[in-house]
Protein backbone atom coordinates (compact mmCIF):
# COMPACT_ATOMS: atom_id res chain seq x y z
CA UNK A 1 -6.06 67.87 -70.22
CA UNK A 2 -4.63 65.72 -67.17
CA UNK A 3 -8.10 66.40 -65.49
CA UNK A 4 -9.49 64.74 -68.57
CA UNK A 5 -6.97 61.40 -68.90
CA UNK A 6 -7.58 60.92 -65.30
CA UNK A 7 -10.97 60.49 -65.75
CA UNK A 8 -11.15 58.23 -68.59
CA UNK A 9 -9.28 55.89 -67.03
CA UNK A 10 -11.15 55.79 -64.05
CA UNK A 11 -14.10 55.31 -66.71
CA UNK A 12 -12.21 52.57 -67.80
CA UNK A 13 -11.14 50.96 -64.61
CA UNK A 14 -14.75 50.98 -63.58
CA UNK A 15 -16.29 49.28 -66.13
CA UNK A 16 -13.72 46.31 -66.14
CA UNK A 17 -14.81 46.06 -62.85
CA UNK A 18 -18.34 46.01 -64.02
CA UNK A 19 -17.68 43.34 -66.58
CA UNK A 20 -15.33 41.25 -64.11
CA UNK A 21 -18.78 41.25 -61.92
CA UNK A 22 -21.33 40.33 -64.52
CA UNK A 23 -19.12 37.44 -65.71
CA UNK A 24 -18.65 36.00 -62.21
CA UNK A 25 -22.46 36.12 -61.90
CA UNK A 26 -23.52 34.48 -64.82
CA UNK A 27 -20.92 31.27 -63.67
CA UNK A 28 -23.06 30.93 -60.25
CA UNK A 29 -26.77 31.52 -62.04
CA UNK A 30 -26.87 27.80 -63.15
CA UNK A 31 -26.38 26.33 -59.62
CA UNK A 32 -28.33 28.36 -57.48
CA UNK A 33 -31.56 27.89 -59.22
CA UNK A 34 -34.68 28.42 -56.59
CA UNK A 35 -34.60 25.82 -53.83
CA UNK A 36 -38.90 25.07 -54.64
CA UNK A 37 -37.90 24.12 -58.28
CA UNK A 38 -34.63 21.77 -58.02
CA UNK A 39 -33.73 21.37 -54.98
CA UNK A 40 -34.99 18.30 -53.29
CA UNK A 41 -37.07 17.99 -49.62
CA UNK A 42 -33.96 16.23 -48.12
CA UNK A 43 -30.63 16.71 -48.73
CA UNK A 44 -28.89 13.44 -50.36
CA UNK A 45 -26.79 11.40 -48.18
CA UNK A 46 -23.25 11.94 -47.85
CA UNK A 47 -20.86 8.79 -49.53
CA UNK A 48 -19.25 6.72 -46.73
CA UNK A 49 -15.78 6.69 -45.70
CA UNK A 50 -13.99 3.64 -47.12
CA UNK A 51 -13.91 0.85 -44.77
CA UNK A 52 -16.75 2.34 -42.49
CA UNK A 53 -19.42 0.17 -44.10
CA UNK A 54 -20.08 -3.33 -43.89
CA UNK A 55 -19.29 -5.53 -47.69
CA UNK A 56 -21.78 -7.48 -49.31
CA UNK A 57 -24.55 -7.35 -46.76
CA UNK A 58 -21.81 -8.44 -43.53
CA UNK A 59 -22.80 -7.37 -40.34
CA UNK A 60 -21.57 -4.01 -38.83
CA UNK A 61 -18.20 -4.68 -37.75
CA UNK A 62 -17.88 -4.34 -34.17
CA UNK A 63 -14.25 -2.81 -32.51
CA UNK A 64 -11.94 -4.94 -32.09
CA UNK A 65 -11.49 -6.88 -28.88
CA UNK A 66 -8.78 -5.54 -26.51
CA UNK A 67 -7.15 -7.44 -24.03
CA UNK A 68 -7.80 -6.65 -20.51
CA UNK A 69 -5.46 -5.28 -18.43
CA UNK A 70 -3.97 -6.76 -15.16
CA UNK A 71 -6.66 -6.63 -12.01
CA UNK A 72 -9.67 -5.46 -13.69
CA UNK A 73 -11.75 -8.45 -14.70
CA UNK A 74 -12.02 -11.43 -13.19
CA UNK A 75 -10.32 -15.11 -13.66
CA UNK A 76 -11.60 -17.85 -15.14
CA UNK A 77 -15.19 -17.19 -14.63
CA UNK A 78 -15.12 -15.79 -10.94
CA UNK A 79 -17.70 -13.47 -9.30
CA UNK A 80 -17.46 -10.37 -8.91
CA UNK A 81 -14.84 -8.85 -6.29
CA UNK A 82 -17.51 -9.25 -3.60
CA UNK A 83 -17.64 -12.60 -3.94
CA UNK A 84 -13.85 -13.96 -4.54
CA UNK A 85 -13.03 -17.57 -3.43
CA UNK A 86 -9.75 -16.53 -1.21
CA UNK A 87 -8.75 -20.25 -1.16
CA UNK A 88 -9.19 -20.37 -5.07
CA UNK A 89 -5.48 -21.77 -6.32
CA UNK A 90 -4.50 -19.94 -9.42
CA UNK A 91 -1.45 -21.32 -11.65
CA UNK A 92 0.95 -18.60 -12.90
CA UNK A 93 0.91 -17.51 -16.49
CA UNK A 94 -2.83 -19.79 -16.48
CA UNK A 95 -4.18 -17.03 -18.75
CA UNK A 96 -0.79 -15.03 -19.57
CA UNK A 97 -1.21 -11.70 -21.51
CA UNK A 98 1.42 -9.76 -23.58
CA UNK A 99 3.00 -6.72 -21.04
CA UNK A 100 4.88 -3.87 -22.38
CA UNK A 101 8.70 -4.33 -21.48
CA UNK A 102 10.29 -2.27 -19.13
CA UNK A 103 6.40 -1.37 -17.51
CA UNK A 104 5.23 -1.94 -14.07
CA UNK A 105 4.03 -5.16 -15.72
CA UNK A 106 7.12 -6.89 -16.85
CA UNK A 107 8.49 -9.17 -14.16
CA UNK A 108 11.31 -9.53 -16.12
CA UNK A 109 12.60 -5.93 -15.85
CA UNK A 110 12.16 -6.18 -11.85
CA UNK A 111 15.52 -4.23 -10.99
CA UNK A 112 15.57 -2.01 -13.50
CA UNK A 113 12.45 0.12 -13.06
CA UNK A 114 12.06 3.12 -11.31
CA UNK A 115 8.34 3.08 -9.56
CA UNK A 116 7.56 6.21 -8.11
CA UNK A 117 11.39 8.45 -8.47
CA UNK A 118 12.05 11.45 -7.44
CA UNK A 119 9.84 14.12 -9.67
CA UNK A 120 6.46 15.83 -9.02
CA UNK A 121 5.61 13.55 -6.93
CA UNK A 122 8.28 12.59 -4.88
CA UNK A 123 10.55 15.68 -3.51
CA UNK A 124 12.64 13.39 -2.01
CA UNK A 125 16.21 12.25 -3.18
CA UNK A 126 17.06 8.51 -2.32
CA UNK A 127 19.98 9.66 0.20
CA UNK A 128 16.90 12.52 1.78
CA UNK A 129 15.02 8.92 2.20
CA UNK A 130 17.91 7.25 4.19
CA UNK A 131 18.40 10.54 6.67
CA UNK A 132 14.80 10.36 6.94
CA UNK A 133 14.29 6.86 7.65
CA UNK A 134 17.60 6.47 9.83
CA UNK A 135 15.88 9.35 12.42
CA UNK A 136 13.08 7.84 13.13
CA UNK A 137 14.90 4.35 13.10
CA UNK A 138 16.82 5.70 15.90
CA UNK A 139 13.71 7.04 17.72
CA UNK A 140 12.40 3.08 17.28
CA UNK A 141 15.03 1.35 18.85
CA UNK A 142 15.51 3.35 22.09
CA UNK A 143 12.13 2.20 23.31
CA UNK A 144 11.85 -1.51 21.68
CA UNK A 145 13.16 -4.65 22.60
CA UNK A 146 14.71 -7.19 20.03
CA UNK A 147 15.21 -10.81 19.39
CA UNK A 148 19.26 -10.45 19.70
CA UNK A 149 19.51 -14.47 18.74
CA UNK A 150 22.12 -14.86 16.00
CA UNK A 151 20.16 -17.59 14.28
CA UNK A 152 17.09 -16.24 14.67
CA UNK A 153 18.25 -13.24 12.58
CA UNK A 154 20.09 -14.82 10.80
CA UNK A 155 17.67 -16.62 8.87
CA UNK A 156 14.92 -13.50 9.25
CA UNK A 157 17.35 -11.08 7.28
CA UNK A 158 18.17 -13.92 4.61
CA UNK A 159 14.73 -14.00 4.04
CA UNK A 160 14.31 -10.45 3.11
CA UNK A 161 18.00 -10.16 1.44
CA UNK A 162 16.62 -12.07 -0.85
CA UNK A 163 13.78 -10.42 -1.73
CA UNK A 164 15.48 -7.47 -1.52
CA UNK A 165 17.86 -8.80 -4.61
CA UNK A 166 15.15 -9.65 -6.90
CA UNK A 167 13.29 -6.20 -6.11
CA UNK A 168 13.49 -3.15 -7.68
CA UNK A 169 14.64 -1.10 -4.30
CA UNK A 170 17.93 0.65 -5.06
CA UNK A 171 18.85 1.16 -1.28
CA UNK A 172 20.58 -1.33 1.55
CA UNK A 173 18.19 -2.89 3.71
CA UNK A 174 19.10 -3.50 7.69
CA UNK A 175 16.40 -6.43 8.80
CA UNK A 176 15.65 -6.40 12.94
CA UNK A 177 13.38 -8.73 14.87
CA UNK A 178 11.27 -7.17 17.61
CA UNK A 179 10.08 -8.97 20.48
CA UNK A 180 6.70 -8.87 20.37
CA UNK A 181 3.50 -10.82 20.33
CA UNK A 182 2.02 -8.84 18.03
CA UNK A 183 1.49 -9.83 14.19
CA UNK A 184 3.51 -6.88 12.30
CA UNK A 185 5.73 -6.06 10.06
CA UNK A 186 6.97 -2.46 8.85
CA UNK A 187 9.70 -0.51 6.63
CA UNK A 188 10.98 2.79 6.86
CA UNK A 189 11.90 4.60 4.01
CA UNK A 190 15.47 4.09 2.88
CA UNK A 191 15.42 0.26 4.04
CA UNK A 192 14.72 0.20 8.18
CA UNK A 193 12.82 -3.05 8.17
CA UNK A 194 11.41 -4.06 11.12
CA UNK A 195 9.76 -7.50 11.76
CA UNK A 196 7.88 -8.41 14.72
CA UNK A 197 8.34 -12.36 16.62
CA UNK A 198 4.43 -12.20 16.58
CA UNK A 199 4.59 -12.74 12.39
CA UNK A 200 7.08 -15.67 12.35
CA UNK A 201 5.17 -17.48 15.14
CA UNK A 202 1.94 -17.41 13.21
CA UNK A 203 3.21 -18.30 9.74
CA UNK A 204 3.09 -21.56 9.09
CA UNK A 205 5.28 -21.79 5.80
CA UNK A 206 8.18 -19.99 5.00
CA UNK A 207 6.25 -18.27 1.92
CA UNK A 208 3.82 -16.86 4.14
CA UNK A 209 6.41 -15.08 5.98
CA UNK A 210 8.58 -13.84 2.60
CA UNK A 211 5.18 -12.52 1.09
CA UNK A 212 4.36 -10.43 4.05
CA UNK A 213 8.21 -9.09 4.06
CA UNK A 214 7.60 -8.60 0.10
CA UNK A 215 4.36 -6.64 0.57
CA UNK A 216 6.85 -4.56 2.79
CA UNK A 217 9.43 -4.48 0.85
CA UNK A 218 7.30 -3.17 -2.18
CA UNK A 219 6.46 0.04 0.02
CA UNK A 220 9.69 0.85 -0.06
CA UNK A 221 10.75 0.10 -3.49
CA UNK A 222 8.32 2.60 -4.83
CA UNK A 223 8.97 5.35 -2.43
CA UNK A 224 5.30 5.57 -1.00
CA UNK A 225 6.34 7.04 2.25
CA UNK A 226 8.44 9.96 0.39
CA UNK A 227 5.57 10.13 -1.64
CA UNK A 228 2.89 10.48 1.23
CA UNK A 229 5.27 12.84 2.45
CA UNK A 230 5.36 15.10 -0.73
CA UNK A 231 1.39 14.53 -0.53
CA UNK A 232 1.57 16.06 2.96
CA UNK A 233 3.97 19.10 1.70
CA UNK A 234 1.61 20.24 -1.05
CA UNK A 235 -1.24 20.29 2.02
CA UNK A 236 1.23 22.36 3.87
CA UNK A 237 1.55 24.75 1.11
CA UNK A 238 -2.05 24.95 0.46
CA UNK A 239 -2.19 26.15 4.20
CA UNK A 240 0.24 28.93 3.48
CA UNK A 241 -2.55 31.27 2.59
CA UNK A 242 -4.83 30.59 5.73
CA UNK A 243 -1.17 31.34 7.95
CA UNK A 244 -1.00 34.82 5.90
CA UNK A 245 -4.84 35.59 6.14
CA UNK A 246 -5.06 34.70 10.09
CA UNK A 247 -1.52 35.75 10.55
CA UNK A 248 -0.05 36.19 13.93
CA UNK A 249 1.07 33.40 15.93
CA UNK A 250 -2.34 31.19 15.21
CA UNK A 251 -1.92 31.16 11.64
CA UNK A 252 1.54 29.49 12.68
CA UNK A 253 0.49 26.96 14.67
CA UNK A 254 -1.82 26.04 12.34
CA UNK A 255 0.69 25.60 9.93
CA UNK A 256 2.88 23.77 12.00
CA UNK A 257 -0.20 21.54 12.66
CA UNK A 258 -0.46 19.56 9.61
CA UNK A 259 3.18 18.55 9.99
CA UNK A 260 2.34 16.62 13.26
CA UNK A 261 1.03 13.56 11.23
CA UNK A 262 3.92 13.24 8.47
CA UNK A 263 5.39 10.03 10.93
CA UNK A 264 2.34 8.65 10.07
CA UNK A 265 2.82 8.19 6.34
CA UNK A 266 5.55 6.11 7.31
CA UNK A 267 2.62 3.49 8.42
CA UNK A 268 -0.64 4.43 6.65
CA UNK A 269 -0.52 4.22 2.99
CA UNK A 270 -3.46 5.52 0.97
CA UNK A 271 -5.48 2.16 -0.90
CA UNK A 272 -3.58 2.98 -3.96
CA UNK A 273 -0.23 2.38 -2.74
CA UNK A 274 -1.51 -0.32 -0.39
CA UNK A 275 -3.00 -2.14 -4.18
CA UNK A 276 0.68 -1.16 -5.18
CA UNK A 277 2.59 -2.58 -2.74
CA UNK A 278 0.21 -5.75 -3.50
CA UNK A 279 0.96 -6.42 -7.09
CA UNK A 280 4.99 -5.57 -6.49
CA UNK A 281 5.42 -7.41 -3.95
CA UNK A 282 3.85 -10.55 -5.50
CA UNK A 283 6.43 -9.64 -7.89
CA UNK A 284 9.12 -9.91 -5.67
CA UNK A 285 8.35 -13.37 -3.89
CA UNK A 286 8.27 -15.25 -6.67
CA UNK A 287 11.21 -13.80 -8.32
CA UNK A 288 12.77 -14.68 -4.79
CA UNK A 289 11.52 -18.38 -5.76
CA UNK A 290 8.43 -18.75 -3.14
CA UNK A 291 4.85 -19.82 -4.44
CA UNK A 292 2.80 -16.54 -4.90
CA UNK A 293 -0.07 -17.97 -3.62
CA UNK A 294 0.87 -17.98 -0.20
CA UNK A 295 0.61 -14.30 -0.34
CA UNK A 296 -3.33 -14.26 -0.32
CA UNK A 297 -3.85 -17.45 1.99
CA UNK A 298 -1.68 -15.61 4.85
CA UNK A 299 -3.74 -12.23 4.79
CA UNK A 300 -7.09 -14.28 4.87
CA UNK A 301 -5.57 -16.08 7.50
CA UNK A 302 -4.70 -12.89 9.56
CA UNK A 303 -7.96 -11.68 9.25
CA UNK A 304 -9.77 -14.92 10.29
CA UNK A 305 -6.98 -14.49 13.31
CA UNK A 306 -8.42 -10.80 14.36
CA UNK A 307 -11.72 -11.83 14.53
CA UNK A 308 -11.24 -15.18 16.78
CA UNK A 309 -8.73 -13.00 18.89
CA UNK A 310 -8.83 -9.37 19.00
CA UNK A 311 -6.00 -7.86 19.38
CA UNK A 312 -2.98 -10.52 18.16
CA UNK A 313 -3.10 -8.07 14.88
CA UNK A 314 -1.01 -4.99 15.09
CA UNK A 315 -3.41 -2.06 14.33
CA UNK A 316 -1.28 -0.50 12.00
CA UNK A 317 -1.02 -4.17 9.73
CA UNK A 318 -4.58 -4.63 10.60
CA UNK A 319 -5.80 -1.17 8.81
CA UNK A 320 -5.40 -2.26 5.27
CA UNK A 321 -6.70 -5.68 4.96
CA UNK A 322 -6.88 -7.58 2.01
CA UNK A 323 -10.40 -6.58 0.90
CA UNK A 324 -12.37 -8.61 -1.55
CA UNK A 325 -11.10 -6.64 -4.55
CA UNK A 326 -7.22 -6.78 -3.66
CA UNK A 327 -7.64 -10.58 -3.13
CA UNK A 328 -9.04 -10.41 -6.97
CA UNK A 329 -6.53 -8.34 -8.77
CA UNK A 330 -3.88 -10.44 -7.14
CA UNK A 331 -5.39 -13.64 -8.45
CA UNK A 332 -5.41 -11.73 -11.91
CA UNK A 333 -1.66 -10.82 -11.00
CA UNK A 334 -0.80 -14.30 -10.29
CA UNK A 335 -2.67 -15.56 -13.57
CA UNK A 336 -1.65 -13.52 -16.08
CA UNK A 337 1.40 -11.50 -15.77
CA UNK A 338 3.75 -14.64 -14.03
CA UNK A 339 5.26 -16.71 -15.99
CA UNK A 340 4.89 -20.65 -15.07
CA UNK A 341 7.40 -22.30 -13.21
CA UNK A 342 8.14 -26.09 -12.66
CA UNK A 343 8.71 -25.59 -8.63
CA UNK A 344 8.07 -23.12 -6.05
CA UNK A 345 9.57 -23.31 -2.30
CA UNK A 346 6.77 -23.10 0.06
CA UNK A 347 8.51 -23.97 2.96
CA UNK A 348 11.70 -25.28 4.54
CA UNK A 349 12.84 -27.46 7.34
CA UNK A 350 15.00 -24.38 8.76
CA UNK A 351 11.36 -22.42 8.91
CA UNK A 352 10.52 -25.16 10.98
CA UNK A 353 13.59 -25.34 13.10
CA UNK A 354 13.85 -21.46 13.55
CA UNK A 355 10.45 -21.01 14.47
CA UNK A 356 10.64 -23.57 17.14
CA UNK A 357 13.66 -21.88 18.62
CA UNK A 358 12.07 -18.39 18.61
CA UNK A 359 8.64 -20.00 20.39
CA UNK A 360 11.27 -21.27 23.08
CA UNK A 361 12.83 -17.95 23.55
CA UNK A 362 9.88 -16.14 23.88
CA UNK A 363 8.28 -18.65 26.13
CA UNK A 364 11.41 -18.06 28.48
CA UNK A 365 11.03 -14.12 28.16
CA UNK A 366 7.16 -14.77 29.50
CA UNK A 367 8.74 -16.87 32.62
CA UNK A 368 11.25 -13.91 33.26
CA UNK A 369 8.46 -11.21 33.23
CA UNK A 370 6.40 -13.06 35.21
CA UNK A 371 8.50 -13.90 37.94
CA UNK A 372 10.26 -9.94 37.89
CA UNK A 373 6.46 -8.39 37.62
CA UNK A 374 5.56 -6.65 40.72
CA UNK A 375 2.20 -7.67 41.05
CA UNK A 376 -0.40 -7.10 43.61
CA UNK A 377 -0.87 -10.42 46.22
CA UNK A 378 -2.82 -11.05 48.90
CA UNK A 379 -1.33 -12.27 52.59
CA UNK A 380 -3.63 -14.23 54.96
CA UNK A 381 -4.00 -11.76 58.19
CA UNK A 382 -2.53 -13.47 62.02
CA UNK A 383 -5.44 -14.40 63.96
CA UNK A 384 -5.12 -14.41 67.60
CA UNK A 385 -5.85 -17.80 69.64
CA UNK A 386 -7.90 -17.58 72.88
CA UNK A 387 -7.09 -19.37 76.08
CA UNK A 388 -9.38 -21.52 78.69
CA UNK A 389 -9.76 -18.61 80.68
CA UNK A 390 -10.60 -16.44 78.00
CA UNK A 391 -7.94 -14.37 77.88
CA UNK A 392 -6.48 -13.31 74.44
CA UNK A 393 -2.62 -14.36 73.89
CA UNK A 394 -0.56 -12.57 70.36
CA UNK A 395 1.04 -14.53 67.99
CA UNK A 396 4.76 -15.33 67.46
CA UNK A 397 6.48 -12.63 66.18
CA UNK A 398 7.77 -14.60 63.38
CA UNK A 399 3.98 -15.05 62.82
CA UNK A 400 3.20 -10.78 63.07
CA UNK A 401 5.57 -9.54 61.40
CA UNK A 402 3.40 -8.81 58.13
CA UNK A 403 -0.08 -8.69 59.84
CA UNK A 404 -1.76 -5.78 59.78
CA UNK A 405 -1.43 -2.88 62.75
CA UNK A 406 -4.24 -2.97 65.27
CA UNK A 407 -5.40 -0.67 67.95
CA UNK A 408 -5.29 -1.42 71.51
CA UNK A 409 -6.32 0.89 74.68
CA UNK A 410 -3.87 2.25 77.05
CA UNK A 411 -3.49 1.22 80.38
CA UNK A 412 -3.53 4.49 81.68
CA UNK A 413 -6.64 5.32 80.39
CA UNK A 414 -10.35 3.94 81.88
């Protein structure tokens, strides 16, 4: 009897499943008539998003136009890169553009951004930067000479105080003049600026000289040698597998190899940082007040200098001149993210006065070389005279005393 009631309801289960099947089929038999009979050759077109078409028989719309941003277009109609006008004056804020606040852009949040902190790509903690910089500081000064003239420094630190101030650097700076001839100007990281006599002797306005110490400056500000340096640890690491796979002793030295070159990144900056250190520091001179423009005419003007007279150009300042493309972007700089002002200083009467002083000074150290160098002379040999008779007589010996020893035969001898 159970064997029986089970089975009728399976019977029963499976025909509402039968019935559940042909109903669903006869739903789907109107639309999926053969393809030869109702479907058409193409399929229709599928209905437009709203908005995506043009209304009443306008042209497509094209995307909307989006404003440039800082150094990659040219101003005002120029030439390509290749081609700048160096000499070209551009007014500030001549084509201004809308900046985010707080970016890299904003001049007005100078001192209150952080370009380049401490994270992936900088290991190194602002007080690591100050140990790091004061080392090799001290390695600098044993061997160099400075300008120790109170005025002279005076002015030269109250120069780049200032543009320290209206930077975004977060460490104090300690400004030094070197006596040299050379055209340089460097900073070590955690402020160890170091400007050479050579650079103040060849500006010839007091912007030109605060727009080299702001290009400086900038290098600083946004950590570039701590970040070189991190650069240069992540190389190291990446030779930690050739140390274990050669092993030994040469797999050491190799790995302390790459670490001979880190004092290096304290000079040579990669072209990024270098185009960096170019729009920051830009920044920085004319928040410090000085006409931006000065920053491109003294660069040309050091590279026109090179080329009439080898060798007046540090190598190390002379490495990253201001190519075609970095005279551009700062034109663009100047143009569009500075806002106008009524009055720039250019130069000052002090400039004047201080540079005078420092050509007398150094004129005065070439007199004290020259008379202290032990250089090579040459002494007019005593000649002997000859009597009437022929007979030979020697000098005086006030007149021998430096002539040369000659040889003479014994009388003794035949």
């Amino acid at each position: 009897m159970r064997a029986v009631q089970a089975a009728s309801k399976t019977i029963v289960l499976a025909a509402s499943a039968l019935v559940l099947a042909l109903g669903s089929w006869a739903q789907s038999s109107p639309s999926s008539a053969p393809p030869s009979s109702t479907s058409p050759s193409n399929p229709p077109a599928a209905q437009p998003a709203p908005g995506t078409t043009p209304v009443g028989g306008d042209t497509p719309a094209s995307a909307p136009s989006k404003q440039p941003a800082p150094g990659t277009t040219p101003v005002g109609g120029d030439t390509p890169a290749t081609n700048v006008n160096p000499d070209k004056v551009v007014e500030p804020g001549s084509q201004k553009v809308n900046v985010k606040p707080g970016s890299i852009d904003d001049v007005n949040s100078v001192g209150n951004r952080d370009i380049g902190g401490r994270g992936m790509g900088n290991w190194y903690s602002t007080d690591g930067e100050i140990k790091m910089g004061k080392q090799y500081a001290m390695e600098i000064e044993k061997s160099t000479r400075f300008i120790t003239d109170p005025v002279v420094t005076e002015y030269v630190n109250r120069i780049g105080q200032n543009i320290v101030k209206n930077s975004d650097c977060k460490v104090p700076f300690t400004i030094k003049v070197i006596d040299s001839d050379e055209i340089n100007a460097f900073a070590l990281p955690g402020g160890f600026f170091y400007v050479n006599s050579g650079l103040v002797l060849n500006a010839d306005e007091e912007a030109e000289l605060a727009g080299v110490m702001a290009h400086e400056t900038a290098h600083v500000c946004a950590h570039h040698a701590a970040r070189e340096m991190t650069r240069l640890n992540y190389a190291q690491i990446g030779m930690v597998p050739v140390m274990i796979f050669v092993g030994g002793w040469t797999g050491y030295g190799i790995y302390e190899g790459s670490s001979i070159a880190i004092p290096v990144a304290f000079m040579h900056f990669s072209r990024e940082f270098e185009a960096q250190a170019d729009y920051l520091g830009v920044q920085y001179m004319y928040r410090a007040g000085y006409d931006p423009q000065a920053f491109i005419s003294f660069f040309e003007k050091v590279q026109a200098l090179e080329k009439r007279k080898p060798g007046s150009v540090a190598k190390v300042f002379a490495d990253h001149p201001q190519t075609p493309d970095r005279i551009l972007h700062s034109q663009e700089e100047i143009a569009r993210i500075l806002p106008p002002r009524d009055q720039y200083t250019v130069t000052t009467s002090e400039f004047d006065d201080v540079k005078a002083r420092l050509a007398r000074i150094e004129n005065k150290r070439r007199l004290t070389d020259s008379k202290n160098g032990a250089k090579p002379s040459l002494r007019r040999a005593g000649t002997s005279t000859g009597d009437s008779t022929g007979s030979s007589t020697t000098s005086t010996p006030s007149s021998t005393d430096d002539d040369k020893p000659t040889l003479h035969r014994r009388d003794d001898q035949n």
